[in-house]
C-alpha atoms as a PDB file:
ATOM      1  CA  UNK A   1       0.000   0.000   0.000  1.00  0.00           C
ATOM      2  CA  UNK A   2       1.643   3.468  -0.786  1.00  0.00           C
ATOM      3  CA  UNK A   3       1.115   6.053   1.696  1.00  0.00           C
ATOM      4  CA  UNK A   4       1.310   9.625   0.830  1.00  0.00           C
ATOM      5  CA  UNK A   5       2.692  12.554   2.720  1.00  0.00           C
ATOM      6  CA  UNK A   6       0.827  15.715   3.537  1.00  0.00           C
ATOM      7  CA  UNK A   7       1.952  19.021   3.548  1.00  0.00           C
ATOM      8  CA  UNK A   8       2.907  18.498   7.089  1.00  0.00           C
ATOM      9  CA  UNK A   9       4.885  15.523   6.599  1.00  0.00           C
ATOM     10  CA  UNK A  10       6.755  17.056   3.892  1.00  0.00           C
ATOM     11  CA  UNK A  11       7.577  20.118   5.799  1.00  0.00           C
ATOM     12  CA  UNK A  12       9.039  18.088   8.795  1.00  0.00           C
ATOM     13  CA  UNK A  13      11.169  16.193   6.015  1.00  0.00           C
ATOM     14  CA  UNK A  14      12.650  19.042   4.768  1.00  0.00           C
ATOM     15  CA  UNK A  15      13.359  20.636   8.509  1.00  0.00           C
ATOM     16  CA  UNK A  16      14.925  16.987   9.656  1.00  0.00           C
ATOM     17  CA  UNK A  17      17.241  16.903   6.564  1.00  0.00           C
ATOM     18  CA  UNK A  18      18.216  21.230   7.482  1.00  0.00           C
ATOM     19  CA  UNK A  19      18.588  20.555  10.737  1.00  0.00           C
ATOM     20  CA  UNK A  20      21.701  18.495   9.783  1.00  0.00           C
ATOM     21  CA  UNK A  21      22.590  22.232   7.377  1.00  0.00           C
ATOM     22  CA  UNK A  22      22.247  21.248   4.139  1.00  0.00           C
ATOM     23  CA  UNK A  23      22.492  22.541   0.395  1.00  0.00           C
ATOM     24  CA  UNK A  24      19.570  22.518  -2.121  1.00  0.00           C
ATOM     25  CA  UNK A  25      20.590  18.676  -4.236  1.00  0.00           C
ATOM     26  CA  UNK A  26      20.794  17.110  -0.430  1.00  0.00           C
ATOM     27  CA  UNK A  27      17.401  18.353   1.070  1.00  0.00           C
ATOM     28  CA  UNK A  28      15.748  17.246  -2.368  1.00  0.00           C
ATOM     29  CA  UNK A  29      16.911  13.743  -2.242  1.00  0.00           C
ATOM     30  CA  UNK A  30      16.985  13.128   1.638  1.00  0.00           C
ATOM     31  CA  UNK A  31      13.299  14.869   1.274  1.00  0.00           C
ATOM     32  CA  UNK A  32      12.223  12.826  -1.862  1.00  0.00           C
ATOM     33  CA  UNK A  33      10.880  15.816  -3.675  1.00  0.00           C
ATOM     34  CA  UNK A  34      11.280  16.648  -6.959  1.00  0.00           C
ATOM     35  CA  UNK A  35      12.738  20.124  -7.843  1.00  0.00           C
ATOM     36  CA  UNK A  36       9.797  21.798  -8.360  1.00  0.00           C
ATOM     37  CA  UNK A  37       7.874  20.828  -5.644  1.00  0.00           C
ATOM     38  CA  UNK A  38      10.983  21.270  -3.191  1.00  0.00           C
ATOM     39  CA  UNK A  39      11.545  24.747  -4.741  1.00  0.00           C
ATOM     40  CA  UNK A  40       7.642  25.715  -3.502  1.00  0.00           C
ATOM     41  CA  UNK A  41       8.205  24.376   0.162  1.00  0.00           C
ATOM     42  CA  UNK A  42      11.648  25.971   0.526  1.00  0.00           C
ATOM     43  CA  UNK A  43      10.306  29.699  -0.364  1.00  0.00           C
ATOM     44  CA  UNK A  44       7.203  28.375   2.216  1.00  0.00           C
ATOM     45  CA  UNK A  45       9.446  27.605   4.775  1.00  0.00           C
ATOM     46  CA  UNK A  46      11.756  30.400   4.761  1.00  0.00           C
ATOM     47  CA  UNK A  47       8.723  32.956   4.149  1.00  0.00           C
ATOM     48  CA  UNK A  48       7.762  31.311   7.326  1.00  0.00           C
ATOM     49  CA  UNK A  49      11.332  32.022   9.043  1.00  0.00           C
ATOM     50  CA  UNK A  50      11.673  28.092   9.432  1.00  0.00           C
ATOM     51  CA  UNK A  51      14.768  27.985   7.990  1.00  0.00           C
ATOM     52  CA  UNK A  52      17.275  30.729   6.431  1.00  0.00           C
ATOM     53  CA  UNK A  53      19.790  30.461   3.711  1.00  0.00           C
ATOM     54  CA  UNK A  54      23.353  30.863   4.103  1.00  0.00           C
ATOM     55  CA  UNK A  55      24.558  32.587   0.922  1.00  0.00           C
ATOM     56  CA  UNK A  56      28.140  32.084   1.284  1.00  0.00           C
ATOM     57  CA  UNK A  57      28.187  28.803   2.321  1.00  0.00           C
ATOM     58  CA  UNK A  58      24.944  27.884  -0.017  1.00  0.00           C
ATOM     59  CA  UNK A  59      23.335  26.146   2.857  1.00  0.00           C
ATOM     60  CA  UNK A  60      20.142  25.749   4.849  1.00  0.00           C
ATOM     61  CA  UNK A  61      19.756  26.116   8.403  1.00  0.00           C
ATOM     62  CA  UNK A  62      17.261  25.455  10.847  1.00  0.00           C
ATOM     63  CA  UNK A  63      15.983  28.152  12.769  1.00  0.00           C
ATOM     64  CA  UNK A  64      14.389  28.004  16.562  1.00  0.00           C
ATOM     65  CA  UNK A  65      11.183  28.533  15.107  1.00  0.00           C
ATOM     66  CA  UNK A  66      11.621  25.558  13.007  1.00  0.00           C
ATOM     67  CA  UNK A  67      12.989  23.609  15.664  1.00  0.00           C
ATOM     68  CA  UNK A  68      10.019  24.268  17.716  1.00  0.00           C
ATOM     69  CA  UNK A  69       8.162  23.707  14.423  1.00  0.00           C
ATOM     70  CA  UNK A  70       9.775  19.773  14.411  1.00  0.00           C
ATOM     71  CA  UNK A  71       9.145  19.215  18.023  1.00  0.00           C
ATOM     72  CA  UNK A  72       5.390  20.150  17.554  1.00  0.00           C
ATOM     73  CA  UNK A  73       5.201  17.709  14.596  1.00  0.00           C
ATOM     74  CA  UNK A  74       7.181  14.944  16.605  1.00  0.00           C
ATOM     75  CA  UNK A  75       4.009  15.516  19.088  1.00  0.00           C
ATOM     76  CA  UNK A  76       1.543  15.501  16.484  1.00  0.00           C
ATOM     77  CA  UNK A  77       3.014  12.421  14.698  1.00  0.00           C
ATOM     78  CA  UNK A  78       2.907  10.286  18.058  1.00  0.00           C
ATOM     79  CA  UNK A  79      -0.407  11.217  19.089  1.00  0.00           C
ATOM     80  CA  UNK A  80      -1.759  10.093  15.593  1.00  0.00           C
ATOM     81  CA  UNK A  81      -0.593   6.915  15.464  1.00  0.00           C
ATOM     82  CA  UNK A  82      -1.053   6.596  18.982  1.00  0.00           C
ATOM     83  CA  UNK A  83      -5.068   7.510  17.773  1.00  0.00           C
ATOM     84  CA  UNK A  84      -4.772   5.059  14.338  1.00  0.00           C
ATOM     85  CA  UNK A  85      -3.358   2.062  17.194  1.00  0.00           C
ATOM     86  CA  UNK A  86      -7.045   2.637  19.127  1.00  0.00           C
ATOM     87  CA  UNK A  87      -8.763   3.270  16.492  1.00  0.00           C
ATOM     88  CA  UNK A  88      -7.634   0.028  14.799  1.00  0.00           C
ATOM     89  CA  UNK A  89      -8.054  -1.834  18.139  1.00  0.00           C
ATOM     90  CA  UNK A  90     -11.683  -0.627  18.278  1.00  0.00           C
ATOM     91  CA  UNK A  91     -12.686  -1.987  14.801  1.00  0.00           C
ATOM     92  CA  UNK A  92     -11.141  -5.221  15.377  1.00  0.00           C
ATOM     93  CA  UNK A  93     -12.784  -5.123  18.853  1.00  0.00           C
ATOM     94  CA  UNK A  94     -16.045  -4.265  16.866  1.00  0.00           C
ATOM     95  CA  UNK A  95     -15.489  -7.073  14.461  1.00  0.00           C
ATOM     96  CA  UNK A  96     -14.886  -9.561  17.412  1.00  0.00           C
ATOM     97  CA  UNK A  97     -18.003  -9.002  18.691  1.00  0.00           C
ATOM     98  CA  UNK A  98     -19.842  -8.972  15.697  1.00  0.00           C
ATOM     99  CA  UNK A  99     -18.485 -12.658  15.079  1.00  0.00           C
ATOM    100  CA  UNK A 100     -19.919 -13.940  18.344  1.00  0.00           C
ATOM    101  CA  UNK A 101     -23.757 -12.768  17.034  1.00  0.00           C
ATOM    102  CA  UNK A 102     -23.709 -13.227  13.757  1.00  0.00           C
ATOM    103  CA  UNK A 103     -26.690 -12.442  11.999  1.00  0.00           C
ATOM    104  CA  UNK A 104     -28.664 -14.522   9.459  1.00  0.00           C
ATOM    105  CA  UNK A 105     -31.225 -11.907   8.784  1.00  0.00           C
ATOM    106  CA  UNK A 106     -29.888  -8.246   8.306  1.00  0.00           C
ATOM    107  CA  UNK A 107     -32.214  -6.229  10.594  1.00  0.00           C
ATOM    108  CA  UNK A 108     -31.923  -2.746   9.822  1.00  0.00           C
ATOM    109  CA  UNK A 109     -32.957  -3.138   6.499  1.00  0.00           C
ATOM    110  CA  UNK A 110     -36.444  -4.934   7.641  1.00  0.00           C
ATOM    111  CA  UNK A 111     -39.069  -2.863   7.970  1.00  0.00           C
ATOM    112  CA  UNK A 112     -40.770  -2.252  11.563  1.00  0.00           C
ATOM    113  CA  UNK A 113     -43.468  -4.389  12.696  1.00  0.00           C
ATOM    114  CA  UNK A 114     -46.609  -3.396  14.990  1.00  0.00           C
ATOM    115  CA  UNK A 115     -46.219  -4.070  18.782  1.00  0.00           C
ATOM    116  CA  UNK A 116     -49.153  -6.850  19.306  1.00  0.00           C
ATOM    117  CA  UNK A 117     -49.467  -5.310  22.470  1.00  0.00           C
ATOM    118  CA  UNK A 118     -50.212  -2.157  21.957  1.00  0.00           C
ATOM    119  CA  UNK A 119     -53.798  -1.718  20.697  1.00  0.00           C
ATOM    120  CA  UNK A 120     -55.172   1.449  19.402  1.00  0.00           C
END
């Protein structure tokens, strides 16, 4: 099954590969984003003080906000597959129960019948 990566995700893969200061070719391929798209999320990022650009050098760097922007996501990231684990756990919990009663007829799709005991 291929999974794809939000904006989030993407965002947090370019900070993890700056964090280790890197030039443009290295974040691309460490990322696994083409040119173009990597080219969008860099001026994103850095509009966003994220990261900054040393011209000299030719490298990215991490900034505290984007530090604090990769803890936040670490949190985030945990607590949703921390929510997928229950969620999972639920349905199979769900289907468990399901198994022990298993239906022959499919009730909700019959319709109602009067109460005998209730006369008008």
């Amino acid at each position: 099954m291929v999974t794809y990566r939000d904006r989030l995700d993407i965002i947090a893969d370019i900070l993890t590969v700056v964090s280790r200061e890197a030039k443009k070719t290295q974040i691309m391929y460490q990322a696994n984003l083409s040119y173009k798209i990597l080219q969008r999320y860099l001026n994103e990022i850095a509009d966003a003080s994220l990261i900054r650009f040393e011209n000299e050098q030719q490298i990215y760097m991490l900034t505290d906000k984007g530090q604090n922007y990769l803890d936040a996501y670490k949190e985030y990231s945990r607590c949703g597959k921390s929510m997928e684990k229950r969620l999972n756990d639920f349905t199979t919990k769900r289907k468990s129960l399901e198994g022990l009663c298993p239906s022959k007829n499919n009730f909700s799709n019959q319709p109602q019948k009067d109460n005998p005991s209730i006369e008008a």
